[in-house]
Protein backbone atom coordinates (compact mmCIF):
# COMPACT_ATOMS: atom_id res chain seq x y z
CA UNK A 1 112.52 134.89 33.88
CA UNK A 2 109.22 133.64 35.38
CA UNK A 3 108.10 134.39 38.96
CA UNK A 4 107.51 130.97 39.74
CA UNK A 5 111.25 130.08 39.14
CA UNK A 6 113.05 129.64 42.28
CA UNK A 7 115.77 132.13 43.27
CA UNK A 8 118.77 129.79 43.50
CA UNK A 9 118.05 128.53 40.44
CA UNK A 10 117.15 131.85 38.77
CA UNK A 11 120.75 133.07 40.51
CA UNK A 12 122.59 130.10 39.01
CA UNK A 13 121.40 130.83 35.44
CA UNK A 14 122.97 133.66 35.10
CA UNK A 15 125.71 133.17 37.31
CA UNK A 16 126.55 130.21 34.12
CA UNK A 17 126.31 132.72 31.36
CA UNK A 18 128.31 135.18 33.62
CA UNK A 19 126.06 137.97 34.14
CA UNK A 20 126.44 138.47 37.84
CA UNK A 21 125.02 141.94 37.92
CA UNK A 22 121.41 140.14 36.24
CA UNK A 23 122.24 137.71 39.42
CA UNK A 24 122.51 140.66 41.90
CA UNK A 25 119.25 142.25 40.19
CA UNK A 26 117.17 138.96 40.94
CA UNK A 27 118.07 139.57 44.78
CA UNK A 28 117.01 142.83 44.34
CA UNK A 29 113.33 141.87 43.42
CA UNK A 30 112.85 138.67 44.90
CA UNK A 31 111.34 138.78 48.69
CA UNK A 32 113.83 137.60 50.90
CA UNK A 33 114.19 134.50 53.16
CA UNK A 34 115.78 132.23 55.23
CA UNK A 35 116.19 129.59 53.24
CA UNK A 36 116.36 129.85 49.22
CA UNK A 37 117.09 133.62 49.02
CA UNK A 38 119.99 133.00 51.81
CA UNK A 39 121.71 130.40 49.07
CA UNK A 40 121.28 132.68 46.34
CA UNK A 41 123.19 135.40 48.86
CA UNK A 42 126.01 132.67 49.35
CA UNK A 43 126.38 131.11 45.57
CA UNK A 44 126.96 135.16 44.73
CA UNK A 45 129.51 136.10 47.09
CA UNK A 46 130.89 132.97 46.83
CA UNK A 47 131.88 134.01 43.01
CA UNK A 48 132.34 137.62 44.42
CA UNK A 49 135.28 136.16 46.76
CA UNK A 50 137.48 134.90 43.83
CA UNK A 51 137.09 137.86 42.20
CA UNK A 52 139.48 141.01 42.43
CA UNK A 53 139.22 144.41 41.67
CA UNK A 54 136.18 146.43 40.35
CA UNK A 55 134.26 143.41 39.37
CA UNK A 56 134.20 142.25 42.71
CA UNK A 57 133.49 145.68 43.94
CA UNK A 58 130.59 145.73 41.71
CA UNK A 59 128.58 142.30 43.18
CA UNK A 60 130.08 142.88 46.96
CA UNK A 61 128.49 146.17 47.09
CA UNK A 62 125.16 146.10 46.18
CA UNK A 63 124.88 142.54 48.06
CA UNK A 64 126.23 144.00 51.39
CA UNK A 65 123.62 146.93 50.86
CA UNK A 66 121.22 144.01 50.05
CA UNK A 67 121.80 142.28 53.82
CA UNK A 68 122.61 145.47 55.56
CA UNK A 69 119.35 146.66 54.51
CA UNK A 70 117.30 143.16 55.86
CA UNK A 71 114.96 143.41 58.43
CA UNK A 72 115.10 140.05 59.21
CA UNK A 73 117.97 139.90 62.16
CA UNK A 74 118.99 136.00 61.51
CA UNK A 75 119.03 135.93 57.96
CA UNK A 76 121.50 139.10 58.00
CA UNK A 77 123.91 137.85 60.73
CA UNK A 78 124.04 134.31 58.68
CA UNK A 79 124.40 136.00 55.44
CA UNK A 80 127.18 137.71 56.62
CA UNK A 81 128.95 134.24 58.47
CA UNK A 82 128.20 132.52 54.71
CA UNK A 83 130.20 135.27 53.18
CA UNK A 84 132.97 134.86 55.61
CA UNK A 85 132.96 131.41 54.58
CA UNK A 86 134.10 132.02 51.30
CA UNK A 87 136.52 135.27 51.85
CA UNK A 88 134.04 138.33 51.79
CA UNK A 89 133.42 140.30 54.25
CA UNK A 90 129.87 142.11 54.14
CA UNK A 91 130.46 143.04 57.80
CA UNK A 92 132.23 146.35 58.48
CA UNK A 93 131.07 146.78 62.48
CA UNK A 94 127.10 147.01 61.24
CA UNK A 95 126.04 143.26 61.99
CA UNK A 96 128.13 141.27 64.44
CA UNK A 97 129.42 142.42 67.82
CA UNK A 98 132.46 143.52 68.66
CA UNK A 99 134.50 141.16 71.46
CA UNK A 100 137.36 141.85 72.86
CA UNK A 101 140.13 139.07 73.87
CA UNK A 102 139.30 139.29 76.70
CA UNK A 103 135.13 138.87 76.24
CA UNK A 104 136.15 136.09 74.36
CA UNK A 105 138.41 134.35 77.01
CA UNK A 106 135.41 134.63 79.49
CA UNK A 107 133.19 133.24 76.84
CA UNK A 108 135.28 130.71 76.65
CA UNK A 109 135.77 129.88 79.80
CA UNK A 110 132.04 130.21 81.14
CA UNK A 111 131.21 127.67 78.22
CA UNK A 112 134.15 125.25 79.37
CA UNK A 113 135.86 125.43 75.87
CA UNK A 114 139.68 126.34 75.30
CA UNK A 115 140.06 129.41 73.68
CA UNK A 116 143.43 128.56 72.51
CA UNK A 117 142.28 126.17 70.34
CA UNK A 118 141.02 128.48 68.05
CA UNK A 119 144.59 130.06 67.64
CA UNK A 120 144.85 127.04 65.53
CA UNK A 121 142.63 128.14 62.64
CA UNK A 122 142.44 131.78 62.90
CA UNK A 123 144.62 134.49 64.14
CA UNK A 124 143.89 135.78 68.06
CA UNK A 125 145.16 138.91 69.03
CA UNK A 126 148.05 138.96 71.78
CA UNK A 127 146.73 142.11 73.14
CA UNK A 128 143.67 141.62 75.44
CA UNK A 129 141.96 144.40 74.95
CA UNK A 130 141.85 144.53 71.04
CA UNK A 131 139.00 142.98 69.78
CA UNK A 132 139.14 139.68 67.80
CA UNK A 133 137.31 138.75 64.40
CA UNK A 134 134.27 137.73 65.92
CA UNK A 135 132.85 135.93 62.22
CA UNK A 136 136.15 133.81 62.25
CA UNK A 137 135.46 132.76 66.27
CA UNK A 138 132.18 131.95 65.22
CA UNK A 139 132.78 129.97 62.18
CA UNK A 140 135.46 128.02 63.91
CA UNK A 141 133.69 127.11 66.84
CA UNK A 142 130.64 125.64 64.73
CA UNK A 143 132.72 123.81 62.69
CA UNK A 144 134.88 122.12 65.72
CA UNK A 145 131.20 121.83 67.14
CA UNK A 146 130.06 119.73 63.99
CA UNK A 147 133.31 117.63 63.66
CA UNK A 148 133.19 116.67 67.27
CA UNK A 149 129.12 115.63 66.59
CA UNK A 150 130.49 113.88 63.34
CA UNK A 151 133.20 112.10 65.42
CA UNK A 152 130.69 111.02 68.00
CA UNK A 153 128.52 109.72 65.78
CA UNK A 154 130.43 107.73 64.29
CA UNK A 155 132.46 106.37 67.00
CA UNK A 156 128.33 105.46 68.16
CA UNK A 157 127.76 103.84 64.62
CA UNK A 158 130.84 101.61 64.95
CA UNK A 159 129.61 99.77 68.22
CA UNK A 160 126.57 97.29 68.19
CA UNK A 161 124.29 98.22 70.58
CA UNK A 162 121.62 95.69 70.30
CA UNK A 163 124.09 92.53 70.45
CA UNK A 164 123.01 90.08 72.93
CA UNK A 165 126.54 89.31 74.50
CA UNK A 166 127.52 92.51 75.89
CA UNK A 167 129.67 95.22 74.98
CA UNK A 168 133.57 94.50 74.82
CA UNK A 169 136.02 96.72 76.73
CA UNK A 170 137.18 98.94 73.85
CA UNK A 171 133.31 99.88 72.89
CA UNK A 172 132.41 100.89 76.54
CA UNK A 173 135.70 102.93 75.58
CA UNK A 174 134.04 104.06 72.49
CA UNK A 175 130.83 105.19 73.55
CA UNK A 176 132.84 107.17 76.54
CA UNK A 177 134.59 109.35 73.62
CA UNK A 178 131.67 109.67 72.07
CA UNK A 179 130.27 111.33 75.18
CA UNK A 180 133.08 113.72 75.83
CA UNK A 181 132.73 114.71 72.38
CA UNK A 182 128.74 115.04 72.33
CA UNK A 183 130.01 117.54 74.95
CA UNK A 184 132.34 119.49 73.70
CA UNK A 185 130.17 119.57 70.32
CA UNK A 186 127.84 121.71 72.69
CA UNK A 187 130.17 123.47 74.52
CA UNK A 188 131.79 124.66 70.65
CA UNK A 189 128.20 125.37 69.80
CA UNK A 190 127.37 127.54 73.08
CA UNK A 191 130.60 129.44 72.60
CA UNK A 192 129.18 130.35 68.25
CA UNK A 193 125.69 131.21 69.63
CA UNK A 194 127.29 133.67 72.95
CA UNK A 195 129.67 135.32 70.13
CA UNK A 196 126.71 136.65 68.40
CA UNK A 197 124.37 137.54 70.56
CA UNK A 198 123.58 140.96 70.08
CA UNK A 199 123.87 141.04 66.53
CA UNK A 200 122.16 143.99 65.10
């Protein structure tokens, strides 16, 4: 195809005809970035993760050799967390630190965030010492960090600011939630960004 076609949709053409190793081959020559090349990364492992077998062995490997090999520090970790997102893990100890339960308690606990909450969604070792899937901690703490924005937000959205009359008792109620969760949205988000620093 022609240089001046961008990479996601270069990636998507022949991820529609099937021909994911043609897909895997436009990485390959295409400069990366943070932004285009990093979709084209996702949209391929994100057909790599229902996959099974040798044919997923045969797009997850070159791709993870693909990030491994970046240069660029930020667009590997988050190539690696998109991965995650979708079930593959490009990450084998190379990228993301290791935390133990116990790093991530005090983490947790120096951000003002409840560590247990994240039992919810992923699974936390009861051993303290053994360390815990640091791309799960970090994808559930930005997403509880983004639905507590979303929540504020639109708790915000729902009161009317500008009327002349004054604010009723339930919206002075409303904007206080939305405050607490403003809060916690950056407390969640403090907790993702401490988890990974010190990625390689």
């Amino acid at each position: 195809m022609s240089q001046g076609v961008r990479v996601t949709d270069e990636v998507d053409f022949y991820k529609r005809r099937g021909e994911l190793q043609n897909s895997v081959r436009v990485l390959r020559i295409r400069r990366p970035e943070r932004l285009r090349w990093r979709a084209a990364v996702a949209s391929i492992t994100e057909v790599a993760g229902v996959l099974r077998g040798l044919p997923r062995m045969r797009i997850e490997e070159p791709v993870r050799e693909l990030v491994l090999d970046l240069d660029d520090r930020i667009l590997r970790r988050e190539s690696v967390l998109d991965a995650r997102k979708v079930g593959v893990d490009l990450d084998r100890g190379e990228v993301l630190p290791r935390h133990s339960r116990w790093d991530l308690r005090r983490t947790a606990f120096l951000t003002g965030v409840d560590q247990d909450q994240l039992g919810r969604y992923m699974r936390l070792p009861d051993d303290y010492n053994k360390t815990v899937d640091t791309a799960a901690v970090v994808l559930v703490s930005r997403s509880l960090a983004n639905a507590h924005k979303q929540r504020a937000d639109n708790l915000v959205a729902r009161v009317q600011l500008d009327k002349g009359d004054g604010l009723l008792r339930h919206e002075h109620y409303m904007l206080e939630r939305a405050d607490r969760d403003r809060d916690l949205a950056k407390r969640w988000a403090a907790l993702s960004k401490a988890m990974v620093d010190g990625s390689l």
